[in-house]
Protein backbone atom coordinates (compact mmCIF):
# COMPACT_ATOMS: atom_id res chain seq x y z
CA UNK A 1 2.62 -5.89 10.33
CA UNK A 2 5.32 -7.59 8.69
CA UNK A 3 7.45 -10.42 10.55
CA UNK A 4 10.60 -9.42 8.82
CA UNK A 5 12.54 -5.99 9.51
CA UNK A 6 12.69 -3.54 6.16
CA UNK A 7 16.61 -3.94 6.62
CA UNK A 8 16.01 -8.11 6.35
CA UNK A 9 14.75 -7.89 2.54
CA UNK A 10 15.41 -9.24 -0.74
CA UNK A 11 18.90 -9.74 -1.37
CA UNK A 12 18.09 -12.07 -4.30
CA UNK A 13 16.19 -9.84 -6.55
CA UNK A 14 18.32 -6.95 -6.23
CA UNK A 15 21.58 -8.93 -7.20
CA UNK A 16 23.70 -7.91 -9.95
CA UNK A 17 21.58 -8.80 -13.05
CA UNK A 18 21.34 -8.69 -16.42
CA UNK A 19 19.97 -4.69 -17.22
CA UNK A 20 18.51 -5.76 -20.24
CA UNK A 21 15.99 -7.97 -18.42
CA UNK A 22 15.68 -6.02 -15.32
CA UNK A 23 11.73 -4.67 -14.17
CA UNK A 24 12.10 -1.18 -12.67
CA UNK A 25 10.17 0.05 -9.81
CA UNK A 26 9.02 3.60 -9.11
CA UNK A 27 6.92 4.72 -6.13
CA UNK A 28 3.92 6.02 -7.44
CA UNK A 29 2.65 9.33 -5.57
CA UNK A 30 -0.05 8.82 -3.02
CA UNK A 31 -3.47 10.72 -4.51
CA UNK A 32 -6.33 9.82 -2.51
CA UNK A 33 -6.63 9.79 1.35
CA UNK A 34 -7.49 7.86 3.10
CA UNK A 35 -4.69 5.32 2.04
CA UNK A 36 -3.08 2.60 3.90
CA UNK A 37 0.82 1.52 3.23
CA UNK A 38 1.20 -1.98 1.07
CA UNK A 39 2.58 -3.36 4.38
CA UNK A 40 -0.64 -2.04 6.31
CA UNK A 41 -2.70 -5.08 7.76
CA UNK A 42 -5.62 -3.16 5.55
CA UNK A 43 -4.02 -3.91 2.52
CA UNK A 44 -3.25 -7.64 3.37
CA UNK A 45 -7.42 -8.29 4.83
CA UNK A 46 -9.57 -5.89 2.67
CA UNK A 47 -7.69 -6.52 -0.72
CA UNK A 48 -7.03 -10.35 -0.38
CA UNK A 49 -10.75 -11.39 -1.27
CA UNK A 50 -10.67 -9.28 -4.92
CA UNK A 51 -6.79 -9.76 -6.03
CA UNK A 52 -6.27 -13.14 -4.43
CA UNK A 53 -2.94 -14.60 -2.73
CA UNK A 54 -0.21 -14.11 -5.11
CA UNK A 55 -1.13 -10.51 -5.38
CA UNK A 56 -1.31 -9.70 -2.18
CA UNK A 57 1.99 -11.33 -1.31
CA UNK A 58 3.75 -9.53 -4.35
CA UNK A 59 2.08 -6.11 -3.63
CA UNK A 60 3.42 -6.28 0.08
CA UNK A 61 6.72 -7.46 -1.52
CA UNK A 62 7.34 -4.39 -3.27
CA UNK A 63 5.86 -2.11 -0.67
CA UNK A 64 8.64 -3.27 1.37
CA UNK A 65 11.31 -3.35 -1.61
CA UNK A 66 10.66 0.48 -2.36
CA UNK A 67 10.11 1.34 1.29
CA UNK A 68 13.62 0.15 2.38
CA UNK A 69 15.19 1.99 -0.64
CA UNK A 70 13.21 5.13 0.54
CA UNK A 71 10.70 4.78 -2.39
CA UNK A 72 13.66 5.73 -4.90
CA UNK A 73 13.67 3.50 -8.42
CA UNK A 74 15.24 0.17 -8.67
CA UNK A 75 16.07 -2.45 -10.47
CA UNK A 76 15.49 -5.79 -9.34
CA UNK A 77 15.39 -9.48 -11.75
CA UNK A 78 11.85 -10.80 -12.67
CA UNK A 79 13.23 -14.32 -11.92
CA UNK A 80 14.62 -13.85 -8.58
CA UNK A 81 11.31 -11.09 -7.81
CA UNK A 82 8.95 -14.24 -8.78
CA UNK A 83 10.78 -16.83 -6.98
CA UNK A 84 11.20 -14.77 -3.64
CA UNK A 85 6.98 -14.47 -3.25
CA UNK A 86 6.98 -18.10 -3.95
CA UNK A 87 5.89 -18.33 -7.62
CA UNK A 88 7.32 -20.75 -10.35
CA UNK A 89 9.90 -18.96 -12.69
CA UNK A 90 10.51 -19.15 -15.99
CA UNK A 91 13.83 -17.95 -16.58
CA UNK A 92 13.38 -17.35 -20.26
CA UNK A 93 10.65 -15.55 -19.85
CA UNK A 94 9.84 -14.80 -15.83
CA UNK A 95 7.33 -12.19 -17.52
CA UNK A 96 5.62 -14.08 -19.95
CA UNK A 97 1.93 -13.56 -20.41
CA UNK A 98 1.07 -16.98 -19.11
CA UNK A 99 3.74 -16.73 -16.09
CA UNK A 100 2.34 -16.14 -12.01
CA UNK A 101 3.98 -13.44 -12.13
CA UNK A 102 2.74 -11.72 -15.15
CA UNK A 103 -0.87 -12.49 -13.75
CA UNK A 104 -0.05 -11.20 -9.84
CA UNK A 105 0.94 -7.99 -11.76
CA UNK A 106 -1.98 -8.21 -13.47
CA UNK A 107 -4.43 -8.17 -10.89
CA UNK A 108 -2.82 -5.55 -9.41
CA UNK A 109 -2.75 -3.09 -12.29
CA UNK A 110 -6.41 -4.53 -12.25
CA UNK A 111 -6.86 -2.20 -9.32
CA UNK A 112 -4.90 0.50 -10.03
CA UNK A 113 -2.04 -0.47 -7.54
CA UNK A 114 0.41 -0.55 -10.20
CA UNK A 115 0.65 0.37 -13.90
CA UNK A 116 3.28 0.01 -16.72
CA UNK A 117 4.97 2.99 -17.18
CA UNK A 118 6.88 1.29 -20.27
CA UNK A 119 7.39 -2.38 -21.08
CA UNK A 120 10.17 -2.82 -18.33
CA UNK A 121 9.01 -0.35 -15.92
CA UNK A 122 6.50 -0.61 -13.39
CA UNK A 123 5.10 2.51 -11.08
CA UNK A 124 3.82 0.76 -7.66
CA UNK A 125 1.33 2.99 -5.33
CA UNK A 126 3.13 2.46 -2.31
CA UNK A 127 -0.25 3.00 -0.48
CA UNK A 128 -3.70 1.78 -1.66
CA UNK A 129 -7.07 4.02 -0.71
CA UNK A 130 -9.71 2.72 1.37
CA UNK A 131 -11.89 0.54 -1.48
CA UNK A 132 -15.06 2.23 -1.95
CA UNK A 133 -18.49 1.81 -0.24
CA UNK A 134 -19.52 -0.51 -3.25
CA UNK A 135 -17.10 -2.86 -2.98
CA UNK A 136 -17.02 -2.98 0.38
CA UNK A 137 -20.41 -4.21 0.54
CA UNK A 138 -19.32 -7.10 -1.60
CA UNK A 139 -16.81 -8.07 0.80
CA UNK A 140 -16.94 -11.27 3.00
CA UNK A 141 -18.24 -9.72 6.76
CA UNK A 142 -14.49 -10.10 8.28
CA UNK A 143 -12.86 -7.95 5.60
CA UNK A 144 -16.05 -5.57 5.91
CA UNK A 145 -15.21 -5.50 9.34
CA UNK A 146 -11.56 -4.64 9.18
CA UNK A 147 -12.42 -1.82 6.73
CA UNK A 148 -15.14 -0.30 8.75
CA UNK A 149 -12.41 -0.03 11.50
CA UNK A 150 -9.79 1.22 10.14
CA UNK A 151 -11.34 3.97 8.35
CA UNK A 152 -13.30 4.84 11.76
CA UNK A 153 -9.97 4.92 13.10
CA UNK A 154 -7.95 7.13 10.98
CA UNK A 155 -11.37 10.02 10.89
CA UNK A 156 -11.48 9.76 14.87
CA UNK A 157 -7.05 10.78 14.25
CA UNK A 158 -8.84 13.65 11.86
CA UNK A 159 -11.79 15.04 13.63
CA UNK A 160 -10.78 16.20 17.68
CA UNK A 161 -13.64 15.50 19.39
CA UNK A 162 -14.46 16.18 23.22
CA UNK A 163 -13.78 13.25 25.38
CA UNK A 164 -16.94 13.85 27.28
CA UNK A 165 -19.75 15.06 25.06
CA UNK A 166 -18.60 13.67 21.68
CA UNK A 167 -18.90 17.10 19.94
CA UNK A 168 -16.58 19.15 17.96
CA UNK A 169 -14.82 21.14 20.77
CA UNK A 170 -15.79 24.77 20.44
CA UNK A 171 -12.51 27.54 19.95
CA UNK A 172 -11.94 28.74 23.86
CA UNK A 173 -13.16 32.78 24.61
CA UNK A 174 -10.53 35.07 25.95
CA UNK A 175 -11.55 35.38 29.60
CA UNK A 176 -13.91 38.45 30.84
CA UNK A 177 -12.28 41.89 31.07
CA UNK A 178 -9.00 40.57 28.97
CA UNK A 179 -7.71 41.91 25.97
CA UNK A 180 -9.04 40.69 22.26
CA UNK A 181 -5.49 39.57 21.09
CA UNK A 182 -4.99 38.12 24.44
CA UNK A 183 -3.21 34.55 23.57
CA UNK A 184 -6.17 32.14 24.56
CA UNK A 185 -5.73 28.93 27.01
């Protein structure tokens, strides 16, 4: 997980700004299970190889930016957003079409993590679904790995299996001789 607390974030980006120039953020609602947080190790391993660094290190960004303002809308500068991930800034245009920034957001929207909702406003999934069985054959073995395990992990959380045998575990039978809407142990 993260090194940094969600109460240790990015005081620069949410300073007092200029509205005018300001990117909005929305939390997206979560459609497809399974899904793993933007802060999730999965998202960080699994996604790296197809959006690449700067991606990655934005989309985790504003995972935790909407997560510590319980995934309500803000407002944060494009400048200060761009130089807190550690990309060059324009600040005439920290947006542009040709700017890091522009093309992190790009790749992500690329993958349906986040879409423009209007030219200044950006809806963020705040948790990405498991990538599909095609593309995770095209990922390298450790990120096929890490994917294989974490989905095993989460349908062992949603399937109760017996300990012993492996199997589904069968509904208990109301003991001999007791009542039919006897409460069952």
């Amino acid at each position: 997980m993260d090194a940094l607390p969600n109460n240790a974030l990015v005081a620069a980006a949410l300073a007092p700004l200029d509205e005018s120039r300001a990117l909005q953020l929305t939390a997206l609602p979560v459609t497809t299970q399974p899904s793993f947080h933007l802060t999730h190790p999965y998202f960080e391993i699994v996604y790296a190889p197809t959006l690449g660094p700067s991606a990655v290190l934005l989309g985790r960004y504003l995972g935790r930016v909407l997560a510590a303002h319980d995934n309500e809308t803000i407002l944060v500068c494009p400048a200060a957003l761009s130089r807190e991930v550690g990309m060059r800034s324009n600040s005439d245009d920290p947006l542009g079409a040709r700017s890091l920034l522009r093309r992190s957001i790009e790749r992500l929207e690329h993958d349906r993590i986040v879409r423009w909702l209007e030219p200044q406003h950006l809806g963020v999934l705040t948790s990405v679904p498991a990538v599909s069985e095609r593309v995770r054959d095209k990922l390298p073995a450790a990120a096929r790995r890490t994917h294989d395990h974490f989905v095993a992990v989460i349908d062992l959380r949603d399937e109760p299996r017996s300990r012993t045998t492996g199997r589904d575990p069968s509904p208990a039978e109301p003991a001999a001789g007791a009542p039919k809407n006897a409460p069952r142990r």
